[in-house]
PDB file of N, CA and C in Angstrom:
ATOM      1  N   UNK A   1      82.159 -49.410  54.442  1.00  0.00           N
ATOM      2  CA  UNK A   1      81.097 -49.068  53.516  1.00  0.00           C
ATOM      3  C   UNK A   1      80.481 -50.376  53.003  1.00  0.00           C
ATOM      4  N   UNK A   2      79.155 -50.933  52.929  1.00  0.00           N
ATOM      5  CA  UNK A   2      78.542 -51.851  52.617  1.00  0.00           C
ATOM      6  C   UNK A   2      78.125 -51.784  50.998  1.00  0.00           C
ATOM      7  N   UNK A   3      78.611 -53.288  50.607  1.00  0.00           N
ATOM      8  CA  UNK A   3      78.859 -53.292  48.941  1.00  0.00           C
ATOM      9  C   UNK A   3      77.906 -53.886  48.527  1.00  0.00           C
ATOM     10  N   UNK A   4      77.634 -53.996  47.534  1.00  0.00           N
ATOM     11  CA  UNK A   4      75.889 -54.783  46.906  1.00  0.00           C
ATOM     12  C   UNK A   4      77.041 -54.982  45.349  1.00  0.00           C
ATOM     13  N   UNK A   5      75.977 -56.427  45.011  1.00  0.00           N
ATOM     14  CA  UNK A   5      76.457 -57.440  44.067  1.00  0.00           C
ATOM     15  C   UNK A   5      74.771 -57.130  42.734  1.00  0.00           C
ATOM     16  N   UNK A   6      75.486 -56.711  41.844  1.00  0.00           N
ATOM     17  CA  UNK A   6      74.326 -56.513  40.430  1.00  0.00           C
ATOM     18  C   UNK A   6      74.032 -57.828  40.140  1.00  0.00           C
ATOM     19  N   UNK A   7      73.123 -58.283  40.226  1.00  0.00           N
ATOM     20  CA  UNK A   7      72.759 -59.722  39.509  1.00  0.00           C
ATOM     21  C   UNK A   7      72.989 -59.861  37.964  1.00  0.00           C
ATOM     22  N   UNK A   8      73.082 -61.340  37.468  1.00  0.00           N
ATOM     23  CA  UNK A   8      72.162 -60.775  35.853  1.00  0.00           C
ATOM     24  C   UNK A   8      71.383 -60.391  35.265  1.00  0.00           C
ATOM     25  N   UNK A   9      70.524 -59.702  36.575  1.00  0.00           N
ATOM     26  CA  UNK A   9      68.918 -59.201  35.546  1.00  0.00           C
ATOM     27  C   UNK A   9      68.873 -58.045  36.334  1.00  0.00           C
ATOM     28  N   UNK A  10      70.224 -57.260  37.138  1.00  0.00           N
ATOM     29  CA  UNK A  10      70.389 -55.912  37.188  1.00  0.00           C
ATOM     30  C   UNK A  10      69.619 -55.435  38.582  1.00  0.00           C
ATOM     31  N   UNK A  11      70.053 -56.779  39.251  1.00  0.00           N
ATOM     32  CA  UNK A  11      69.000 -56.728  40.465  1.00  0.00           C
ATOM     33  C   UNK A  11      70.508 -56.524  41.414  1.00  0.00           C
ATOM     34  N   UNK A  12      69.934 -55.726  42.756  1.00  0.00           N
ATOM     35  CA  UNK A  12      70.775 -55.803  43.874  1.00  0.00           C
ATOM     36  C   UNK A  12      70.261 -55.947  45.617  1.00  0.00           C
ATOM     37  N   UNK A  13      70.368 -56.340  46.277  1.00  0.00           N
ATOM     38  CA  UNK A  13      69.999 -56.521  47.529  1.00  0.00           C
ATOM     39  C   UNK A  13      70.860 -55.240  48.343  1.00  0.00           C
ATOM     40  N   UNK A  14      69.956 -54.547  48.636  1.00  0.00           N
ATOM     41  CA  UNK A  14      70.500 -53.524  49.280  1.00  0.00           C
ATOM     42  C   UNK A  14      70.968 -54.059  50.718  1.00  0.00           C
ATOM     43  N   UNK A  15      72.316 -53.703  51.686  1.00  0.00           N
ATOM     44  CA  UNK A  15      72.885 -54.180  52.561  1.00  0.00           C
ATOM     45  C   UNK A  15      72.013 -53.761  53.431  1.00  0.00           C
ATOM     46  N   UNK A  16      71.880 -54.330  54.711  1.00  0.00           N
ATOM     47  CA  UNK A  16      71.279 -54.196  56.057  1.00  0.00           C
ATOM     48  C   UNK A  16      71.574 -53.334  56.880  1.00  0.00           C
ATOM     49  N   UNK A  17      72.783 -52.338  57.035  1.00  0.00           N
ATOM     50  CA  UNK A  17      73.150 -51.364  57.507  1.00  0.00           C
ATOM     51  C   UNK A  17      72.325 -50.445  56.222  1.00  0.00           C
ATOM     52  N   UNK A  18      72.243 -50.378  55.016  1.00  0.00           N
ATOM     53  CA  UNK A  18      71.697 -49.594  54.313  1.00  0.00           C
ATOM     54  C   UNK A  18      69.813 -49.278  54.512  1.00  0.00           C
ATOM     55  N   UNK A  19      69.374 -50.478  54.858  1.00  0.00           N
ATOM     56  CA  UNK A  19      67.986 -50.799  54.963  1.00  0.00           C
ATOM     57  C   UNK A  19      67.771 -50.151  56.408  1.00  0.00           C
ATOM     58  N   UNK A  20      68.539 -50.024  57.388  1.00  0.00           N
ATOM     59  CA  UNK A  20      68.166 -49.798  58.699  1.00  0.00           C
ATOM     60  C   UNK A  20      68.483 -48.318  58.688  1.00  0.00           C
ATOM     61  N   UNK A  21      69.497 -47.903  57.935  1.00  0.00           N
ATOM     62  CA  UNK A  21      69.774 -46.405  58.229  1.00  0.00           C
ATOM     63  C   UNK A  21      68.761 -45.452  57.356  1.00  0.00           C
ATOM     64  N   UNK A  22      68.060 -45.975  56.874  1.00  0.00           N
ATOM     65  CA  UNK A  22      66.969 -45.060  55.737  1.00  0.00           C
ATOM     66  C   UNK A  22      65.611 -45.968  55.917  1.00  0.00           C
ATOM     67  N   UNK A  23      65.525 -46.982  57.234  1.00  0.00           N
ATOM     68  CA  UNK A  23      64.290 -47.174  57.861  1.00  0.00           C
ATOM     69  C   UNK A  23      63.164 -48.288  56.721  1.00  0.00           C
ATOM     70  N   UNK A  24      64.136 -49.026  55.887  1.00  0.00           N
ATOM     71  CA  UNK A  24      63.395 -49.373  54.584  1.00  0.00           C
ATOM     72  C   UNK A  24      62.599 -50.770  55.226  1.00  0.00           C
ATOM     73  N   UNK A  25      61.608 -51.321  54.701  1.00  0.00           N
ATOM     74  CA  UNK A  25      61.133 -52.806  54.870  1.00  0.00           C
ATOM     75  C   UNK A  25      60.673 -53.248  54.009  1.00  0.00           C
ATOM     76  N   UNK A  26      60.494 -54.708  53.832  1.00  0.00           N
ATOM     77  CA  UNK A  26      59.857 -55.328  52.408  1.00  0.00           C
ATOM     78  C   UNK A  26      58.281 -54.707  51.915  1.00  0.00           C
ATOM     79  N   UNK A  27      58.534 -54.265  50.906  1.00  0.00           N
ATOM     80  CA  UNK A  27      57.814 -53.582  49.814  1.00  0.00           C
ATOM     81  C   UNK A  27      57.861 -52.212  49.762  1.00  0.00           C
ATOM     82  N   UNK A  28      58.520 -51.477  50.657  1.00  0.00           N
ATOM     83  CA  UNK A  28      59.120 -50.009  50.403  1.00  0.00           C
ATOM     84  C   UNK A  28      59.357 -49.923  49.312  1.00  0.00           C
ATOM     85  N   UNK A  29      59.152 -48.798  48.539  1.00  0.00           N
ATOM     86  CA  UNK A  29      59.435 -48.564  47.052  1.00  0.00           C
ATOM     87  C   UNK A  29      60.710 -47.243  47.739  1.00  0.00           C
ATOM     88  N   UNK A  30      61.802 -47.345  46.907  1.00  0.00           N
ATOM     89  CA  UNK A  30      62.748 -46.107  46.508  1.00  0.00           C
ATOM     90  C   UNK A  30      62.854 -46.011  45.497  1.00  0.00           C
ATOM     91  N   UNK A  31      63.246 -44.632  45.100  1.00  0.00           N
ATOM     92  CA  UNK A  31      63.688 -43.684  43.921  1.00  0.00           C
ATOM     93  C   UNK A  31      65.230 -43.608  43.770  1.00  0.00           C
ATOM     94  N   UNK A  32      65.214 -44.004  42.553  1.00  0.00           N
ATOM     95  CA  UNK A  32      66.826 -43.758  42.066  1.00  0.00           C
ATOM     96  C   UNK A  32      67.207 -43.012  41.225  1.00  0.00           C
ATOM     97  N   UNK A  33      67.581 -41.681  41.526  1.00  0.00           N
ATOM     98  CA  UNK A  33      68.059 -40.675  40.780  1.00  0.00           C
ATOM     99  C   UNK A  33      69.600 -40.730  40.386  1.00  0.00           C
ATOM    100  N   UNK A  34      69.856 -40.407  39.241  1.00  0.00           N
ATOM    101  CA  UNK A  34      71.394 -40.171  38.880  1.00  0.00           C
ATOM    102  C   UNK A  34      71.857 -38.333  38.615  1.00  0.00           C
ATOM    103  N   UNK A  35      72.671 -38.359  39.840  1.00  0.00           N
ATOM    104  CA  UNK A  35      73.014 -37.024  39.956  1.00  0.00           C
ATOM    105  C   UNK A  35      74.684 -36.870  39.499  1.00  0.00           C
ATOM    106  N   UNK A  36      75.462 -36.356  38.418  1.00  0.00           N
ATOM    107  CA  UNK A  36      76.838 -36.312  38.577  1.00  0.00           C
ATOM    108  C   UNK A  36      77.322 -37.801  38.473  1.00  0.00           C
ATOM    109  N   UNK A  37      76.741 -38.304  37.789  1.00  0.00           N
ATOM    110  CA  UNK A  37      77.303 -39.624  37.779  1.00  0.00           C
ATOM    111  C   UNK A  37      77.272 -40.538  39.153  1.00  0.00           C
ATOM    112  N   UNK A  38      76.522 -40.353  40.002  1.00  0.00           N
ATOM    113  CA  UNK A  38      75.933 -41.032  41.013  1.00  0.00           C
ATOM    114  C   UNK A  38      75.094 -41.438  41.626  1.00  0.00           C
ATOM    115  N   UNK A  39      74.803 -42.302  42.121  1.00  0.00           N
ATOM    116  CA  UNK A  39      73.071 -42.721  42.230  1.00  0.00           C
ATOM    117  C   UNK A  39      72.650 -42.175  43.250  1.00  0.00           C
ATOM    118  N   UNK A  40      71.531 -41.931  43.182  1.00  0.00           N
ATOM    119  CA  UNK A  40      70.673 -41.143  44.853  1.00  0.00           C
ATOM    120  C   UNK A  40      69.716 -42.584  44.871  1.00  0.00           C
ATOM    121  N   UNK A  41      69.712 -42.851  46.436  1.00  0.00           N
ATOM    122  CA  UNK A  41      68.388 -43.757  46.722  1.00  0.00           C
ATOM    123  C   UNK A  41      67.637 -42.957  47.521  1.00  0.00           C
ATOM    124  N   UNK A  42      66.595 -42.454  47.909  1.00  0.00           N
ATOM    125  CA  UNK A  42      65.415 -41.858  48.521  1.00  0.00           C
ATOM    126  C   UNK A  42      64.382 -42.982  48.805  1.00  0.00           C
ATOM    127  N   UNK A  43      64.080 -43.245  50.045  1.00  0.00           N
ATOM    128  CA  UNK A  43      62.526 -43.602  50.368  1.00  0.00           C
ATOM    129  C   UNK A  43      61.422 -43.064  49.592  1.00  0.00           C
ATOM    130  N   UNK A  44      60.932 -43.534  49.108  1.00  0.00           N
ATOM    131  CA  UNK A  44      59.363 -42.860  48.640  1.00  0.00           C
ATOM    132  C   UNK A  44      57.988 -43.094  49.908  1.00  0.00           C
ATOM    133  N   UNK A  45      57.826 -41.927  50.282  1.00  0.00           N
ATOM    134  CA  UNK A  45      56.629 -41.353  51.238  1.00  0.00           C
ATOM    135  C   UNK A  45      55.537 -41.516  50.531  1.00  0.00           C
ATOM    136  N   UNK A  46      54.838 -42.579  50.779  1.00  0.00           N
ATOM    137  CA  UNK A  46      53.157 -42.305  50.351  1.00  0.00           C
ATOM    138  C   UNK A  46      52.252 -41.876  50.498  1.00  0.00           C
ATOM    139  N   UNK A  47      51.671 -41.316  49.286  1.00  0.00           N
ATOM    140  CA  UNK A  47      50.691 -40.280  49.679  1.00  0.00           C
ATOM    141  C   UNK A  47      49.421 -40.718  50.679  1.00  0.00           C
ATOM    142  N   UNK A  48      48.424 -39.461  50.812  1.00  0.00           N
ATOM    143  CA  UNK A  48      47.302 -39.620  51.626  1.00  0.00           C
ATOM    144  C   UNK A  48      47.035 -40.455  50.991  1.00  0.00           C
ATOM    145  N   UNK A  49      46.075 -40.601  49.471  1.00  0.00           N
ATOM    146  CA  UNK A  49      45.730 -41.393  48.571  1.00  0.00           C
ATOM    147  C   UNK A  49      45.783 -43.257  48.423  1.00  0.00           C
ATOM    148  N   UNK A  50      47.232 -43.008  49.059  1.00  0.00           N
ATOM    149  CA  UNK A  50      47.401 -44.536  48.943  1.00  0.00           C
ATOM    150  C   UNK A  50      47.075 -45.311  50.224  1.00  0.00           C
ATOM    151  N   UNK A  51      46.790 -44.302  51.160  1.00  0.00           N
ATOM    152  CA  UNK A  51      47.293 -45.251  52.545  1.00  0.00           C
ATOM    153  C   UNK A  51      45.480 -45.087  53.201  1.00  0.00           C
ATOM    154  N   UNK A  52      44.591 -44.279  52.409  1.00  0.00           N
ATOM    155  CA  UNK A  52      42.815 -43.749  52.741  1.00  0.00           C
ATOM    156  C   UNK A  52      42.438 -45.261  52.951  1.00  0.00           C
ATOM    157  N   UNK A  53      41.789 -45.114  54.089  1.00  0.00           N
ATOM    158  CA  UNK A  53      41.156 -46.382  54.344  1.00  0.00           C
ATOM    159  C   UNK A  53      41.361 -47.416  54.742  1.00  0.00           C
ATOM    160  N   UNK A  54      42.665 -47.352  54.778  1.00  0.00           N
ATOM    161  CA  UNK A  54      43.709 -48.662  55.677  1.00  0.00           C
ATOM    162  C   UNK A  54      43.161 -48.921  56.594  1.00  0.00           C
ATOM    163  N   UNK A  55      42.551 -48.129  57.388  1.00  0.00           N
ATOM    164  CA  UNK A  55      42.212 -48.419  59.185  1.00  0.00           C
ATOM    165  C   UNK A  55      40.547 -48.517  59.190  1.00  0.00           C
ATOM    166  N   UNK A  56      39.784 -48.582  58.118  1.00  0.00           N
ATOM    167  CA  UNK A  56      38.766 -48.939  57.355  1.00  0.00           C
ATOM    168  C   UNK A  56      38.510 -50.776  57.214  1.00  0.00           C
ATOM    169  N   UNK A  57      37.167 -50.876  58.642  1.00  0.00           N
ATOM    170  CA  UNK A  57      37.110 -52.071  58.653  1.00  0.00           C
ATOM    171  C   UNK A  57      35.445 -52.121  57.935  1.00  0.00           C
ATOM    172  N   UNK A  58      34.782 -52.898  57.374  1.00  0.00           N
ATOM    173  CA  UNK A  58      33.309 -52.791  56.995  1.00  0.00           C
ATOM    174  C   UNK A  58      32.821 -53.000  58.369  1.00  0.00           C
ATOM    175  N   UNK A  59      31.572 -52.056  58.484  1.00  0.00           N
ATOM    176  CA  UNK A  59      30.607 -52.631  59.742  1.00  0.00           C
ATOM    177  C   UNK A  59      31.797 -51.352  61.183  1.00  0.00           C
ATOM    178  N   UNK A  60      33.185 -51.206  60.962  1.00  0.00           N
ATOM    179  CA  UNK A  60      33.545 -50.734  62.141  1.00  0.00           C
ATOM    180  C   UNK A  60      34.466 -49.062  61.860  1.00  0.00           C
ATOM    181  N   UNK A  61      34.069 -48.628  63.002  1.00  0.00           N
ATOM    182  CA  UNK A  61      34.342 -47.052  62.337  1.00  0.00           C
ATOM    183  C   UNK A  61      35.632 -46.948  63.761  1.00  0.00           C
ATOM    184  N   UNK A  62      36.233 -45.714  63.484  1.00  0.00           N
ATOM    185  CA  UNK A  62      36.807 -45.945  64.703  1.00  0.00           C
ATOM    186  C   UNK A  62      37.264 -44.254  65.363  1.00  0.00           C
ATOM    187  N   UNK A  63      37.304 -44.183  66.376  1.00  0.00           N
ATOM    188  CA  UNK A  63      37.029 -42.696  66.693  1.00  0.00           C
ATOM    189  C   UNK A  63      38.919 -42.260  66.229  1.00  0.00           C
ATOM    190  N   UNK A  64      38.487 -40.772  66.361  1.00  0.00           N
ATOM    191  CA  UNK A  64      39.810 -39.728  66.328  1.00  0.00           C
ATOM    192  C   UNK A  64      41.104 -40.173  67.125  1.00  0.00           C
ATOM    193  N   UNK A  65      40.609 -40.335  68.842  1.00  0.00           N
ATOM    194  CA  UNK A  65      41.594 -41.149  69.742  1.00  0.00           C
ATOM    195  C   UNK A  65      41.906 -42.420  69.467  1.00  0.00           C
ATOM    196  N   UNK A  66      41.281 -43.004  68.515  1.00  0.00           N
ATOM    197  CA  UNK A  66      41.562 -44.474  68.307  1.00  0.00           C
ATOM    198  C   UNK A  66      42.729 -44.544  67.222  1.00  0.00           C
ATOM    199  N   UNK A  67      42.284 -43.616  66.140  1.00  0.00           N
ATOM    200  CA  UNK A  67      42.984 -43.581  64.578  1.00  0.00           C
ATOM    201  C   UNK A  67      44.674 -42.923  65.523  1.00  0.00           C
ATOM    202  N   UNK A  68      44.481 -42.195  66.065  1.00  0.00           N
ATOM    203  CA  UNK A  68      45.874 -41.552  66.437  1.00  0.00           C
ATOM    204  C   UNK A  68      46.659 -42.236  67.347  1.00  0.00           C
ATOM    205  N   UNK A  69      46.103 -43.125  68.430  1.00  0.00           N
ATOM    206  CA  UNK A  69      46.876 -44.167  69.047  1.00  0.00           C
ATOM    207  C   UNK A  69      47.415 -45.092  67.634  1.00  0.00           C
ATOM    208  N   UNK A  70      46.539 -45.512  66.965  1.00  0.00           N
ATOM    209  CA  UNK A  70      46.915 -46.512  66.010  1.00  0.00           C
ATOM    210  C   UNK A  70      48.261 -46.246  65.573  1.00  0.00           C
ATOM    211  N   UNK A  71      48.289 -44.779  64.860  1.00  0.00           N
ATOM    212  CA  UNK A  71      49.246 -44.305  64.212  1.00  0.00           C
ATOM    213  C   UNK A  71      50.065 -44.266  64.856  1.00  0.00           C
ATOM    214  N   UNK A  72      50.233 -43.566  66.367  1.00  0.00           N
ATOM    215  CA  UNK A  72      51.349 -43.320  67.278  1.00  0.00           C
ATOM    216  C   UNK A  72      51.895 -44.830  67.234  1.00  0.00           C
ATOM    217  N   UNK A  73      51.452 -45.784  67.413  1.00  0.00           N
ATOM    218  CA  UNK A  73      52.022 -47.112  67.891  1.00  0.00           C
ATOM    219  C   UNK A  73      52.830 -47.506  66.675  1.00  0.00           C
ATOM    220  N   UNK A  74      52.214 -47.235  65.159  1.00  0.00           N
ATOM    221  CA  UNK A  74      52.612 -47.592  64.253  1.00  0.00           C
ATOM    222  C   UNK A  74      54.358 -46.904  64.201  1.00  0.00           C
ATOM    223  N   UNK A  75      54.050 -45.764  64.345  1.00  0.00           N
ATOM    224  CA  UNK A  75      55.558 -44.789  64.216  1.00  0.00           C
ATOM    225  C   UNK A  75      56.339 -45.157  65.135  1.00  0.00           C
ATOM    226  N   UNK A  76      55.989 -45.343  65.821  1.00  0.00           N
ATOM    227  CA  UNK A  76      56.701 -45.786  67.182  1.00  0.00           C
ATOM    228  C   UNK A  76      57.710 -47.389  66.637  1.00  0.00           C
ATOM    229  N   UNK A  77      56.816 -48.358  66.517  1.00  0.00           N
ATOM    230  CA  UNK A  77      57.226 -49.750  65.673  1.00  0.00           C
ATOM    231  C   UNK A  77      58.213 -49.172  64.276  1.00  0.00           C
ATOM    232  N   UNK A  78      57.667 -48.237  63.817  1.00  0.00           N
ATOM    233  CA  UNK A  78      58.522 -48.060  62.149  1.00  0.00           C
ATOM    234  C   UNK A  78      60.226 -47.720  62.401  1.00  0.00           C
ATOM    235  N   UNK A  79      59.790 -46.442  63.579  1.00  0.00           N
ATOM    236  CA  UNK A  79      60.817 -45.817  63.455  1.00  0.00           C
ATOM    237  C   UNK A  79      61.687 -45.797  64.453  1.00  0.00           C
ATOM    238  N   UNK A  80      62.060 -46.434  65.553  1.00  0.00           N
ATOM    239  CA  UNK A  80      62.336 -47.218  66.344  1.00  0.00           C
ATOM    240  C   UNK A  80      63.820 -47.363  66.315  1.00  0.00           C
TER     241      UNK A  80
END
């Protein structure tokens, strides 16, 4: 089982078997719930809202087959 060290300012580095098995990367936000006296970590999924326009270049539009290769390649790289 992989152990994590509380800093003094209540900080922890989550272990690398932990980061790979719940798919996390730098700037992933998780949720920490306390259930029963135990912590839950959850990925947080971002909404439509946050992610509108990402593939939004000025001047360049990009078709339906384009946006969905994009994505496929992306998932493909994430989740891997």
């Amino acid at each position: 089982m992989p152990l994590a060290t509380i800093t003094s300012k209540g900080q922890i580095t989550l272990p690398k078997p932990v980061r790979e098995a719940l798919n996390l990367r730098r700037g992933d936000k998780v949720e920490i719930t306390v259930e029963e006296g135990k912590a839950i970590l959850r990925p947080v999924v971002k909404k439509v809202e946050e992610v509108f326009g990402k593939l939004s270049q000025e001047g360049k539009s990009y078709s339906v087959e384009e946006i969905d290769l994009r994505l496929k390649e992306e998932i493909k790289k994430r989740w891997k």
